[in-house]
Protein backbone atom coordinates (compact mmCIF):
# COMPACT_ATOMS: atom_id res chain seq x y z
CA UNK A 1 0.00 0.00 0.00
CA UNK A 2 1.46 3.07 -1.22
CA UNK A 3 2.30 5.60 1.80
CA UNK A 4 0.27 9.13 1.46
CA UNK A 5 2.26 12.17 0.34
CA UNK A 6 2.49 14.94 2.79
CA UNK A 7 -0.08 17.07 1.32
CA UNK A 8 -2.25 14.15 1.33
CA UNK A 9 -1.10 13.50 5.26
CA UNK A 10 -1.92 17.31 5.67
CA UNK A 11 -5.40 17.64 3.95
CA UNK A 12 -6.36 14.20 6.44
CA UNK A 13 -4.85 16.52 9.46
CA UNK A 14 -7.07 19.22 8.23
CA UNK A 15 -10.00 16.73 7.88
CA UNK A 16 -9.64 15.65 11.64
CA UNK A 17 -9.79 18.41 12.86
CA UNK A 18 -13.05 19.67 11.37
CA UNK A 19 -14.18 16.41 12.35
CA UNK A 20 -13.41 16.79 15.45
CA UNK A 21 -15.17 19.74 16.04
CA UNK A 22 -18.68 18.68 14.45
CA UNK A 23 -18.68 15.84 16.91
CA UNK A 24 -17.91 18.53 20.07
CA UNK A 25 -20.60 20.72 17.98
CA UNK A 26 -22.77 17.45 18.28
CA UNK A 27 -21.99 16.89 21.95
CA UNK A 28 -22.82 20.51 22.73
CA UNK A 29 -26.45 19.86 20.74
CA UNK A 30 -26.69 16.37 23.08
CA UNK A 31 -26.06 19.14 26.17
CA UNK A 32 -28.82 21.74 25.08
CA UNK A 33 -31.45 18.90 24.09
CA UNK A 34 -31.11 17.40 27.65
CA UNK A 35 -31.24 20.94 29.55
CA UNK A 36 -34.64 21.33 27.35
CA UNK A 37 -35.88 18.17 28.16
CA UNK A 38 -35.33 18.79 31.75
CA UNK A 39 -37.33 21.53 31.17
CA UNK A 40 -40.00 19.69 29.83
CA UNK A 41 -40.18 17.12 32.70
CA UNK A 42 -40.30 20.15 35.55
CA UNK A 43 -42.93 21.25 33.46
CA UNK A 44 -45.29 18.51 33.53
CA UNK A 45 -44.85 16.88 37.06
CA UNK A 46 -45.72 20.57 38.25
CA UNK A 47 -48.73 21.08 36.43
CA UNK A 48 -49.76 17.56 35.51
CA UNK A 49 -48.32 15.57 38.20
CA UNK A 50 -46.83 13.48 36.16
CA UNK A 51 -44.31 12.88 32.73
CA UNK A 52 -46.30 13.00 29.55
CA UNK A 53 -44.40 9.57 27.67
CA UNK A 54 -41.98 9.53 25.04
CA UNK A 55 -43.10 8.78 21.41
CA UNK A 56 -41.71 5.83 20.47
CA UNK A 57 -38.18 5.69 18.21
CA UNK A 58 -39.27 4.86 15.29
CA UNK A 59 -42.43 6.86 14.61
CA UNK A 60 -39.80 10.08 16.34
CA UNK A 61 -37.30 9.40 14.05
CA UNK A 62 -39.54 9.27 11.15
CA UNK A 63 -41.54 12.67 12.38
CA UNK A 64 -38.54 14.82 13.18
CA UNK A 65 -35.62 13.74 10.83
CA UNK A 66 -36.30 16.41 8.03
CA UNK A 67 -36.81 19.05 10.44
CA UNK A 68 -33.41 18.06 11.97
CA UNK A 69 -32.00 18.45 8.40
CA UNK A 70 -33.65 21.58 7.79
CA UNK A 71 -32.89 23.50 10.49
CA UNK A 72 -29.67 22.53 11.67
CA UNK A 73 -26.18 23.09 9.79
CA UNK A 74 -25.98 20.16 7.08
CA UNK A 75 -22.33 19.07 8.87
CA UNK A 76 -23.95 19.03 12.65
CA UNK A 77 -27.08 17.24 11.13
CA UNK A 78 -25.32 14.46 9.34
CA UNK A 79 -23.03 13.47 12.07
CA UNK A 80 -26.13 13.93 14.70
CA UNK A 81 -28.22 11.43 12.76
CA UNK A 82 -24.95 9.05 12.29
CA UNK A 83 -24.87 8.61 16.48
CA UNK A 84 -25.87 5.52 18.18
CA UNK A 85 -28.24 7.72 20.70
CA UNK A 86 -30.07 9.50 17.40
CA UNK A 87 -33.11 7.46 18.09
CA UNK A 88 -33.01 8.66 21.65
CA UNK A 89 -32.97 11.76 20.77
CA UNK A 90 -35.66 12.13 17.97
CA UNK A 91 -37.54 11.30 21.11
CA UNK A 92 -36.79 14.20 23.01
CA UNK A 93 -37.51 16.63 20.03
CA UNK A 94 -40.73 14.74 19.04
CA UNK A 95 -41.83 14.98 22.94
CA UNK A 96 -40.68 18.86 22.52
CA UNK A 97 -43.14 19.22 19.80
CA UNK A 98 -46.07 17.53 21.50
CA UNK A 99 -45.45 19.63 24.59
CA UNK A 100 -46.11 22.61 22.54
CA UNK A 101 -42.86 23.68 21.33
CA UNK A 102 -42.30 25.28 17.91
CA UNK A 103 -39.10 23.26 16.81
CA UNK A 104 -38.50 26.07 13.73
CA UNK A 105 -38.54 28.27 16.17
CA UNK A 106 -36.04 26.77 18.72
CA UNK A 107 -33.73 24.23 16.33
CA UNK A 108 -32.50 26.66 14.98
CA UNK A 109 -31.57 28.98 18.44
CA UNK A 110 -29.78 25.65 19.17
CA UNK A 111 -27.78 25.52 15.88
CA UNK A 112 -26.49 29.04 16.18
CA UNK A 113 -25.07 27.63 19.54
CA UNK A 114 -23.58 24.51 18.38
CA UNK A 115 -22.12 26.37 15.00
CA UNK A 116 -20.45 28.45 17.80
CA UNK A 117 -18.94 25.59 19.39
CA UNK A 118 -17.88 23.95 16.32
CA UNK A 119 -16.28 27.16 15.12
CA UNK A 120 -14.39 27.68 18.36
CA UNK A 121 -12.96 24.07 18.54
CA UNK A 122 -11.93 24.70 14.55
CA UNK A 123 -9.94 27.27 15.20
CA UNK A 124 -8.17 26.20 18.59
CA UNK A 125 -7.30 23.23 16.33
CA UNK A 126 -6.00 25.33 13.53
CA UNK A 127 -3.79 27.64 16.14
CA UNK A 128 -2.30 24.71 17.73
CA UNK A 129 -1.25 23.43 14.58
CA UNK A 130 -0.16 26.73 13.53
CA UNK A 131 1.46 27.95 16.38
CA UNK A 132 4.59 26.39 16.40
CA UNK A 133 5.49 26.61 12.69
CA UNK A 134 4.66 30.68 12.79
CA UNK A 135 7.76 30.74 15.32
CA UNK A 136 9.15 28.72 13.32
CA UNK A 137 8.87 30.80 10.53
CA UNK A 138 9.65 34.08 12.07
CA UNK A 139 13.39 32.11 13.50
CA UNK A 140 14.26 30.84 9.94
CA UNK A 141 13.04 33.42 6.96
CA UNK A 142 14.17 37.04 7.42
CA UNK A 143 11.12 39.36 7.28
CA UNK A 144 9.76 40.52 3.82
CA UNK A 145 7.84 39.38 1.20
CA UNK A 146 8.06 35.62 1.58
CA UNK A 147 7.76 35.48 5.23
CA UNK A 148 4.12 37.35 4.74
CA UNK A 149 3.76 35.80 2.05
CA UNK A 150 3.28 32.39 3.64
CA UNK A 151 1.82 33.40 7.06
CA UNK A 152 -1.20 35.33 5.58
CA UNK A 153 -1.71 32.91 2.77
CA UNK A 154 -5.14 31.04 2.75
CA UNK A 155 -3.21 27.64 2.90
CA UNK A 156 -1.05 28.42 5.78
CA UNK A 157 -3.16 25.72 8.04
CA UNK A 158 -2.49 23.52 5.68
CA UNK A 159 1.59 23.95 5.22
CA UNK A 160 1.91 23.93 8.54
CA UNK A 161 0.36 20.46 8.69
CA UNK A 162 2.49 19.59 5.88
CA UNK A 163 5.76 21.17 7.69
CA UNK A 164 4.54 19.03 10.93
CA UNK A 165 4.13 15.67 8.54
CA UNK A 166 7.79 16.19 6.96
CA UNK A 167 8.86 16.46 10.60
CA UNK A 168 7.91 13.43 11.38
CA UNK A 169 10.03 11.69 8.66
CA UNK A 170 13.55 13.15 9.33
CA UNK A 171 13.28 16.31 7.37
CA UNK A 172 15.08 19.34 8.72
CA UNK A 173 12.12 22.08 7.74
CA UNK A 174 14.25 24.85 8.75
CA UNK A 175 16.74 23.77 6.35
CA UNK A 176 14.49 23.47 3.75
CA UNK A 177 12.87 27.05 3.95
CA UNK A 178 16.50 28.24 4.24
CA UNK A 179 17.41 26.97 1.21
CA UNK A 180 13.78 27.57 -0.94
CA UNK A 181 13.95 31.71 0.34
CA UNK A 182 16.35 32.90 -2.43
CA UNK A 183 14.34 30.91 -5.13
CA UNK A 184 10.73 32.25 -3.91
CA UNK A 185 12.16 35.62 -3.57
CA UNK A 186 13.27 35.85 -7.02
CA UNK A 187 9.52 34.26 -7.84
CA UNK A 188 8.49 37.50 -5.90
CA UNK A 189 10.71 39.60 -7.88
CA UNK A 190 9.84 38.32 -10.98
CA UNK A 191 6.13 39.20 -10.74
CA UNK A 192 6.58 42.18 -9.10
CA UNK A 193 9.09 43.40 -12.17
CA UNK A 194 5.98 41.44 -14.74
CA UNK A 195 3.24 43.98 -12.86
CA UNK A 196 5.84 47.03 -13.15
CA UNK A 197 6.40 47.48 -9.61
CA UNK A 198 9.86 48.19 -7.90
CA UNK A 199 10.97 43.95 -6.76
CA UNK A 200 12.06 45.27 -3.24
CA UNK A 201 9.96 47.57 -1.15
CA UNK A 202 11.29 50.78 -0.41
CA UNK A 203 11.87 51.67 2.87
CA UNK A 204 8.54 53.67 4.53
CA UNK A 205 8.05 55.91 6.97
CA UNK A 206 7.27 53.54 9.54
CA UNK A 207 10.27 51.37 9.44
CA UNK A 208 12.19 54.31 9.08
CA UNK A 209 10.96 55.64 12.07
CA UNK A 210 11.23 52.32 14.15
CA UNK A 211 14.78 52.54 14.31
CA UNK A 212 15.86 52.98 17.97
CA UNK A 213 15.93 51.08 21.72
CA UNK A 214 12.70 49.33 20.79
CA UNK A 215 13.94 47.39 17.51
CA UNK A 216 17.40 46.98 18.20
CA UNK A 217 18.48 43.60 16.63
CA UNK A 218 15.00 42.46 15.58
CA UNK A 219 14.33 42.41 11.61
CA UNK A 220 12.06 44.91 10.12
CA UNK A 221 10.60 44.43 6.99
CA UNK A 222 11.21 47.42 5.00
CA UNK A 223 7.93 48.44 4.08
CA UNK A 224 6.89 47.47 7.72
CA UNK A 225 2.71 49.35 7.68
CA UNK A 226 1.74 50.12 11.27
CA UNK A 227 -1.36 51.91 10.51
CA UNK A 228 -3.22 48.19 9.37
CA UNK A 229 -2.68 46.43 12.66
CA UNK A 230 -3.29 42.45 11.03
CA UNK A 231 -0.80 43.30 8.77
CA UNK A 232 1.65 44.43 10.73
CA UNK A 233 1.25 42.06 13.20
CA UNK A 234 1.59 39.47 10.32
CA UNK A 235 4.87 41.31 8.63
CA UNK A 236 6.41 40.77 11.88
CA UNK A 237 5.34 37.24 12.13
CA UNK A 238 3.03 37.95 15.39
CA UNK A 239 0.38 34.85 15.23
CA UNK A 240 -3.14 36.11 16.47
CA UNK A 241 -2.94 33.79 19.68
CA UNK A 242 0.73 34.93 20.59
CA UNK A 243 -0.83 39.08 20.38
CA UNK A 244 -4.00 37.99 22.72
CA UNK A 245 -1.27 36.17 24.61
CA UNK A 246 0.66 39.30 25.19
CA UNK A 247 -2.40 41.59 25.41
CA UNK A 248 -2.74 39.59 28.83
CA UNK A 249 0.00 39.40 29.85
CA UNK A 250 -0.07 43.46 29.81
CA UNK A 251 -3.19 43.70 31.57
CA UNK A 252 -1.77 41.54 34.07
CA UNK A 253 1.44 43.19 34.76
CA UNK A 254 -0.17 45.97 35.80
CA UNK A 255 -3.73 45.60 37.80
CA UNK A 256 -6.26 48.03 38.34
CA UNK A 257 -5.03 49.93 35.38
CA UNK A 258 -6.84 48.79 32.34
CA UNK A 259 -7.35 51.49 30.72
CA UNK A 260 -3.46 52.36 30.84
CA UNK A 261 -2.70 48.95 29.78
CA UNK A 262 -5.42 49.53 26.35
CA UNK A 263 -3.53 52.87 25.83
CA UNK A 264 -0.44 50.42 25.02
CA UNK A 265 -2.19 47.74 22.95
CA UNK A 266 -3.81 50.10 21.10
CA UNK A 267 -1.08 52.02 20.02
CA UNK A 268 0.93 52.48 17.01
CA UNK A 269 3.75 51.09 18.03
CA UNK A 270 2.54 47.71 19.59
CA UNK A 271 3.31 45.51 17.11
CA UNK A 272 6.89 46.25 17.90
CA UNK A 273 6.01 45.90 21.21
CA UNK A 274 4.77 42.33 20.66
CA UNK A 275 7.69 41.57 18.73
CA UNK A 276 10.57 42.11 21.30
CA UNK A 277 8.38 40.19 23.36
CA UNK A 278 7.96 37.30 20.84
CA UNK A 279 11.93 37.58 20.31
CA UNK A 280 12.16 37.24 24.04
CA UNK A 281 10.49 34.74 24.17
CA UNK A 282 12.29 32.43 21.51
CA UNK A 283 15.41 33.45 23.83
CA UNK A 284 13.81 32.00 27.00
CA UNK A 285 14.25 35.47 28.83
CA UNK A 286 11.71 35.81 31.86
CA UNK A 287 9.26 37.93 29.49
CA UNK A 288 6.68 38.64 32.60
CA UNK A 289 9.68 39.16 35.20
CA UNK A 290 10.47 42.14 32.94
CA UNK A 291 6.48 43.20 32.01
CA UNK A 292 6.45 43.37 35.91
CA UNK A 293 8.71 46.53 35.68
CA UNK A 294 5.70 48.55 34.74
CA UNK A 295 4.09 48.28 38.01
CA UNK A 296 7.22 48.52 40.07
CA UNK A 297 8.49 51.88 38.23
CA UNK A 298 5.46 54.15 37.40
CA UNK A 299 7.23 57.20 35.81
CA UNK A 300 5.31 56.86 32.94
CA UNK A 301 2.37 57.96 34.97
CA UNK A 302 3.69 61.39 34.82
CA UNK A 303 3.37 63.72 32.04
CA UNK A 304 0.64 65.27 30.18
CA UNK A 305 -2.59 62.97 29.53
CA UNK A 306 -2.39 62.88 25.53
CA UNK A 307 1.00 61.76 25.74
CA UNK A 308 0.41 58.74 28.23
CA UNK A 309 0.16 55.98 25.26
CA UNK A 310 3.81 57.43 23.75
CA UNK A 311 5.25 56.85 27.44
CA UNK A 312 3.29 53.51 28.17
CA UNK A 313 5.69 52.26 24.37
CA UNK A 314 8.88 53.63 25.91
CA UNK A 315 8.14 52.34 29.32
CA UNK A 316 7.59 48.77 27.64
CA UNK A 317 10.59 49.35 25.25
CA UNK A 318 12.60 49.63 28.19
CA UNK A 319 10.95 47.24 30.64
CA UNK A 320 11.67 44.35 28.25
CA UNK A 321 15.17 45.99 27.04
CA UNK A 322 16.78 45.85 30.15
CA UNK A 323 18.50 43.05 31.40
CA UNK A 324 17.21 40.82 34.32
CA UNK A 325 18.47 42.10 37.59
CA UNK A 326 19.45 45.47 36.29
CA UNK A 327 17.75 48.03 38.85
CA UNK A 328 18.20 51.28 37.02
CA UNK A 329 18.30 54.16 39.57
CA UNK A 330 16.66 56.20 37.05
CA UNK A 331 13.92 54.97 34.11
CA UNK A 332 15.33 55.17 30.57
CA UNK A 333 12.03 56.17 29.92
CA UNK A 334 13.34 59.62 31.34
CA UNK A 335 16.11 59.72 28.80
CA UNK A 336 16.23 62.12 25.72
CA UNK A 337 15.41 59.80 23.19
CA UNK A 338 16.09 62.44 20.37
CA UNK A 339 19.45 63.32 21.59
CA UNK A 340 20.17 59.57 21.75
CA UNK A 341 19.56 58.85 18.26
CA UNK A 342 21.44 61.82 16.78
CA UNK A 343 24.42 60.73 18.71
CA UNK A 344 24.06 56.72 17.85
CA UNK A 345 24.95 55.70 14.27
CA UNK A 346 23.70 52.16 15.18
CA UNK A 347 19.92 54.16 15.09
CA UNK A 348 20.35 56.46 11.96
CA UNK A 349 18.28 54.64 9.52
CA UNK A 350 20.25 56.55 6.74
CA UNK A 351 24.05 56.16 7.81
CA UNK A 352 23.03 52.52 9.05
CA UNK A 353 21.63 51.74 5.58
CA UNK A 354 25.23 53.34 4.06
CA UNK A 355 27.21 51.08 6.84
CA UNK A 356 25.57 47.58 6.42
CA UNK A 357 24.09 46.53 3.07
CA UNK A 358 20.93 44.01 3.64
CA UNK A 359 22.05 40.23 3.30
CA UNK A 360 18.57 39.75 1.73
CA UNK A 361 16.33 42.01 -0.53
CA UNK A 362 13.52 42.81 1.83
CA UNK A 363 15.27 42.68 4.77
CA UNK A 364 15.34 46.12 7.29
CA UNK A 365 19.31 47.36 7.07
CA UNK A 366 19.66 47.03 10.87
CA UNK A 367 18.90 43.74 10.89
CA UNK A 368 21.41 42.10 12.82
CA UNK A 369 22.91 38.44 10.84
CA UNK A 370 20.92 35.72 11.69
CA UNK A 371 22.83 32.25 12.64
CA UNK A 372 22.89 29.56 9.92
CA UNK A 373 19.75 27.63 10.37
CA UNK A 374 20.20 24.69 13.19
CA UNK A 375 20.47 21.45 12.34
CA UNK A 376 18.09 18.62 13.67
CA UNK A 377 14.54 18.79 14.81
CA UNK A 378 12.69 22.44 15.33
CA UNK A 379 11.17 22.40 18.36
């Protein structure tokens, strides 16, 4: 029997998965039938006295089963008619109905639950397979084109599961993107130069401006857009559960002061926020040890009002920068940041463009050389 290629392997992942979550989707239908039937029950011993009986199996099955199919998602449906217990519980919707209930009017009231549940399993599913290969990702391609390329692509669930599969048989993955950038970048360049646009990016605004304590050694794409959060969150290779991760962990870090701690999620600048924190944490550094530092040096409480959310990003910038143990007499939060970066050629976007030539198109100049890609298993 032939073995399954790995897109094959991945597409059955994929298929799990959503099977998986129809049958929680099912279970969850199984929980709101019995609640309802409870209901029923309480019903009629208090006015009655007594339980009216069930219908019997067959004649339910046959009464209900197209109202089942009608009102309930086709995929929840299916598998809910497929279960051992269906019988069982054409019973409890045919006994509904003879109670009085108006099944079109509460099937579907119970479908928009169980959709809900089967949507919310999906994606936990998806993340957990996708989690893993995002950092993955962000460690072994240097931001630009390719990188977002592949983490905002449709299929991204899917090559994950297919990076996973080839795992599992020996392949080095890392080694593999490593070696497959150069070609899809000049795939990249080549359409770009077909549509008549310039192949690499020129360097905006908002990487321009990035340059400084807060990005120091992390790679910047160079046409890095901070005013669309997704995408900047997906140039820098930030997975949707790692920023709701580190939205907590903010909130946390500093209790009683919400608000404070939305000023610096909301702002700007927190994508590069979330990135020295993601970096951070592919280093193993104590990330909430240094998030801590918020609460146990409040300078940036003091200032004018509209600038709070510009001190929260410094505060952060140096809360995380720092290194453990390092009790600073006096916040670098306080420091003139302006003076600093006219006197540091490391953060002049210009001279360090000049000084350091990018290894890769795409790649932001400061962008300190990345290690040859590791040998062995990614884990």
């Amino acid at each position: 029997m032939a073995t399954p290629a790995p897109e094959e392997r991945a597409g059955e992942a994929y298929t799990e998965a959503v099977a998986e979550a129809v049958q929680t989707a099912v279970m969850a239908y199984r929980l709101m039938m019995a609640i309802a039937d409870a209901a029923r029950r309480h019903q009629q011993r208090r006015q009655k006295g007594k339980e009216d009986n069930l219908p019997s199996a067959e004649e339910s099955v046959g009464e209900v089963s197209e109202d089942v199919k009608r009102l309930l998602p086709s995929d929840v449906s299916a598998a809910l008619m497929k279960e051992a217990d269906w019988p069982q519980l054409a019973q409890q919707l045919a006994a509904l109905r003879k109670a009085g209930v108006d099944l079109d009017q509460v099937l579907p009231r119970i479908g928009e639950i169980v959709v809900n549940v089967r949507d919310q399993v999906a994606a936990k599913a998806g993340e957990a397979t996708t989690d893993e290969w995002t950092r993955m990702v962000r460690e072994t391609l240097p931001a630009g084109p390719v990188r977002e390329a592949i983490l905002t692509a449709p299929a991204w669930p899917e090559m994950a599961a297919t990076m996973a599969r080839l795992e599992e048989r020996g392949v080095n993955v890392r080694e593999v993107l490593a070696a497959a950038h150069n070609e899809v970048l000049a795939v990249d360049q080549a359409v770009a130069n077909g549509l008549g646009a310039s192949a690499e990016p020129a360097m905006s605004r908002d990487a321009q401006l990035s340059y400084g304590p807060l990005t120091t050694g992390l790679d910047l794409p160079r046409d890095l857009d901070l005013s669309d959060r997704e995408r900047a969150l997906a140039q820098l290779a930030i997975s949707p559960r790692e920023n709701e991760r580190y939205t907590r962990w903010v909130r946390e870090a500093i209790p009683g002061l919400e608000r404070e701690a939305d000023l610096l999620v909301s702002s700007r600048q927190w994508p590069l926020v979330a990135r020295r924190m993601a970096q951070m944490e592919t280093d193993g550094k104590p990330l909430r040890e240094h998030l801590a530092r918020l609460a146990k040096d409040t300078s940036w409480q003091e200032g004018p009002a509209s600038q709070l959310g510009k001190r929260l990003v410094h505060a952060a910038g140096d809360a995380l920068g720092r290194p453990a143990g390092d009790a600073a007499a006096e916040s670098r939060v306080k420091v003139n940041t302006t003076a600093a970066r006219a006197t540091s050629t490391s953060l002049d976007p210009t001279r360090a463009a000049k000084a350091v030539a990018p290894a890769e198109a795409g790649v932001a100049a400061h962008r300190q050389p990345a290690p040859a890609p590791a040998r062995g298993k990614s884990k």
